[in-house]
Protein backbone atom coordinates (compact mmCIF):
# COMPACT_ATOMS: atom_id res chain seq x y z
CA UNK A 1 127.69 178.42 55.93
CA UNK A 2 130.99 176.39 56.34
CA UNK A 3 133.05 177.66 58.64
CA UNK A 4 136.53 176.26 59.63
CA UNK A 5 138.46 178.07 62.63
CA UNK A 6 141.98 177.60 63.95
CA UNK A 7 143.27 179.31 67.43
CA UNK A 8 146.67 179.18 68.91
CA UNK A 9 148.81 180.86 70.48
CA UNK A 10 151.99 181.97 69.72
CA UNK A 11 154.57 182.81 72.39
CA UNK A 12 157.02 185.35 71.66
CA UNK A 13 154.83 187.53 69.24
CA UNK A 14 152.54 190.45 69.35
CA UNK A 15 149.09 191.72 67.84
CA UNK A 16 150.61 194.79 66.61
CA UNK A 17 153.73 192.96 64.98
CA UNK A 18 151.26 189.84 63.87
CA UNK A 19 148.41 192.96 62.06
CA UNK A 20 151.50 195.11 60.55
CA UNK A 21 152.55 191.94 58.73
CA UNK A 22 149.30 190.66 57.27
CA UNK A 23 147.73 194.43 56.39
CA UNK A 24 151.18 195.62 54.71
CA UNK A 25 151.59 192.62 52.42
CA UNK A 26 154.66 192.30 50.94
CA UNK A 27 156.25 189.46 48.12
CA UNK A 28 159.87 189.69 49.41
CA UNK A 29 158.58 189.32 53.34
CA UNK A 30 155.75 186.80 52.54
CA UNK A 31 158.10 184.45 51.01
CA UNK A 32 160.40 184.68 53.46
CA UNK A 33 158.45 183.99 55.65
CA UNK A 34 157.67 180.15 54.66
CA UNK A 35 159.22 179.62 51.13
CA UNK A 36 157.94 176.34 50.67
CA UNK A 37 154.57 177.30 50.93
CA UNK A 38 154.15 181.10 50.48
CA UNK A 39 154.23 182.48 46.67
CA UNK A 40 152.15 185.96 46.94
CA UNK A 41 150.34 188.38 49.05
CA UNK A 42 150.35 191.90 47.59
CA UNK A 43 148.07 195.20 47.55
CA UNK A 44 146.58 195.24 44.19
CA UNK A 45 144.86 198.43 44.65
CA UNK A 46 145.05 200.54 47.83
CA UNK A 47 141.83 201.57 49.73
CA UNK A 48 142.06 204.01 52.15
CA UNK A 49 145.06 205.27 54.87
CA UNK A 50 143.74 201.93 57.48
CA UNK A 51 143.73 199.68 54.24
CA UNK A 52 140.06 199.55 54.38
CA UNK A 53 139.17 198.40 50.78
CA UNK A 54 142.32 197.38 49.49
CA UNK A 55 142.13 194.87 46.90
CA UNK A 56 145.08 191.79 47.41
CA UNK A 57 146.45 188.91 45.67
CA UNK A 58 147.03 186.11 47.82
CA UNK A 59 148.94 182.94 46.82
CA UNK A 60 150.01 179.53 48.94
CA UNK A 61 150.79 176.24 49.02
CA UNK A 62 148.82 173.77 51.98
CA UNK A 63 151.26 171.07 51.76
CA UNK A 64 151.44 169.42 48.49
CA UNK A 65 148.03 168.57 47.31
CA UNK A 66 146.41 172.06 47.92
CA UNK A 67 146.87 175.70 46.68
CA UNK A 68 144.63 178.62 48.47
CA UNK A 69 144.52 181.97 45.43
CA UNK A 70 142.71 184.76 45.48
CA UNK A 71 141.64 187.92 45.37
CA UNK A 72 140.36 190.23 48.25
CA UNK A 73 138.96 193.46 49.29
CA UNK A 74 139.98 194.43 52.64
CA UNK A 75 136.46 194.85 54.48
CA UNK A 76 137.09 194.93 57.78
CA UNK A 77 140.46 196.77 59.54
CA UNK A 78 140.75 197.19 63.37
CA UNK A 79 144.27 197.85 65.22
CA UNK A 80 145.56 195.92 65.89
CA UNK A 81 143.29 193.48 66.73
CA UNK A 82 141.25 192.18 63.19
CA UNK A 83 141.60 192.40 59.47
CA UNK A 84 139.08 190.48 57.43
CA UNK A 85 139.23 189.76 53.50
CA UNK A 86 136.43 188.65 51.39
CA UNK A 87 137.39 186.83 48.23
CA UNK A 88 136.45 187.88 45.09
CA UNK A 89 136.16 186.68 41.07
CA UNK A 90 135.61 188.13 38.03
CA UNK A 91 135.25 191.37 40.17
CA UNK A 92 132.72 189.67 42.21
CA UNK A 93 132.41 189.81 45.71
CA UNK A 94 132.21 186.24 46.90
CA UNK A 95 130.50 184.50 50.01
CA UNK A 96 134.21 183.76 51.53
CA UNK A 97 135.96 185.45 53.85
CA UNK A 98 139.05 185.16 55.42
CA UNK A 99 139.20 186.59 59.31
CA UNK A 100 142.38 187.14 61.35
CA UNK A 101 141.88 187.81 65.30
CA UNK A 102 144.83 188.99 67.32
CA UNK A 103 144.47 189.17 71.67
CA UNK A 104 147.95 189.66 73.42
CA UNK A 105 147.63 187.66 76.42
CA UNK A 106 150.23 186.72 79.34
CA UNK A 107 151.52 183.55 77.59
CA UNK A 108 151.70 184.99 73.73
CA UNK A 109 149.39 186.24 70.76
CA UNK A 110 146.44 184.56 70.82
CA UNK A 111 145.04 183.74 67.21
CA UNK A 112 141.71 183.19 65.67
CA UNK A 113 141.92 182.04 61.96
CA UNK A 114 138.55 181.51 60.31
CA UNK A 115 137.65 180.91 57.18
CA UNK A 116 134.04 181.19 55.80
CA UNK A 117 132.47 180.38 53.02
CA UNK A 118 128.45 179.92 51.63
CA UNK A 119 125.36 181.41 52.51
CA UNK A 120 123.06 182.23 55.55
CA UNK A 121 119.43 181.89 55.37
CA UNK A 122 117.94 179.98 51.75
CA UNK A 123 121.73 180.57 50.03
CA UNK A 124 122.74 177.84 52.16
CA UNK A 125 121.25 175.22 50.02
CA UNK A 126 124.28 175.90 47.57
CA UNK A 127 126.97 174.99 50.34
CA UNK A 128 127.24 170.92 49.42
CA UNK A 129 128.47 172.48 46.16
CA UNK A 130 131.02 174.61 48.51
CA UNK A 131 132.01 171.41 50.24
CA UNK A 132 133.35 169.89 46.35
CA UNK A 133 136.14 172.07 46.67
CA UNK A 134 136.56 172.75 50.60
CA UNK A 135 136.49 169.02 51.58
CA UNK A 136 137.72 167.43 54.95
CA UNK A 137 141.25 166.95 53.18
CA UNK A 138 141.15 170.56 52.40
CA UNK A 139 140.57 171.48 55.94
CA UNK A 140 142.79 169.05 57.18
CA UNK A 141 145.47 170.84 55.13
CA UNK A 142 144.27 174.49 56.25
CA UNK A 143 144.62 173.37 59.84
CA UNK A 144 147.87 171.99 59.49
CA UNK A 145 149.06 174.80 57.29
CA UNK A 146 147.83 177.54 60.21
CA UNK A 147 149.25 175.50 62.77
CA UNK A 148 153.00 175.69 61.36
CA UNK A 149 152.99 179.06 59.24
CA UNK A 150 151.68 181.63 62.52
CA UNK A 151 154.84 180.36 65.00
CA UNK A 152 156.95 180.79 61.76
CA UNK A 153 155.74 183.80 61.54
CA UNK A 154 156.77 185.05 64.86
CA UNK A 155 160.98 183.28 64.35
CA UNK A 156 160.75 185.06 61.45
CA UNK A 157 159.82 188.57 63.49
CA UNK A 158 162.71 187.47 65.49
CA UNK A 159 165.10 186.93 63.12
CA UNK A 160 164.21 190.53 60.95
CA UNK A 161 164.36 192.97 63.04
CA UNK A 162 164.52 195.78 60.09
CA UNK A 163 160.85 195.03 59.65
């Protein structure tokens, strides 16, 4: 299993603001949010009234080289504290998820980004052909992506109140 896991924390911004955001997806928001980067995050097909089993289309730039698409089922909602998605293809649940994490603490919104991809147990032999695609640039471009876009996140909370 390759896992590759960002925390920060963001001062100024909340877990329920932060899980509103990323389980309502919306174009218009998502693009303001970082419009270099962000193209779409949308509900393809709504699960049920917590967004457990949505299916979403999710589309962004890391920095030049890199572009992160896909479709998800919501499989895991929890207020406001964790959403996680697990990619899919063809209609095929994939072994990739993404996880969000979101702890209010005294100085800001502590976040936990993971990523996961492969297999446990004898699947795992098939993770060096994971790491073809999700190299060390990759990650390095993840990281630096999650590092910028979650503070952005939380100006642009500031700045759209209407929200």
């Amino acid at each position: 299993m390759i896992r590759h896991t960002t925390n920060l924390i963001v001062p100024s911004a909340t877990a329920e603001q932060f899980y509103n955001f990323m389980i309502n997806p919306n174009n218009d928001r998502y693009c303001a949010w970082w419009p270099e980067e962000h193209l779409e995050f949308y509900i393809t097909k709504s699960g049920d009234a917590n967004h457990l089993g949505d299916e979403v289309y999710y589309d962004e730039y890391l920095g030049e080289k890199r572009r992160l698409k896909f479709l998800a089922d919501v499989v895991i909602t929890n207020r406001p504290s964790n959403i996680v998605w697990q990619m899919k293809k063809l209609g095929l649940r994939l072994p990739a998820f993404l996880s969000l994490e979101f702890t209010d603490s005294a100085k800001g919104l502590q976040i936990n980004h993971e990523l996961r991809i492969g297999f446990d147990g004898i699947g795992k032999i098939l993770d060096p052909l994971i790491r073809v695609y999700f190299t060390k640039s990759f990650a390095d471009a993840l990281e630096k992506h999650c590092l910028e876009e979650w503070p952005r996140l939380a100006r642009y909370h500031i700045n759209n109140t209407t929200e």
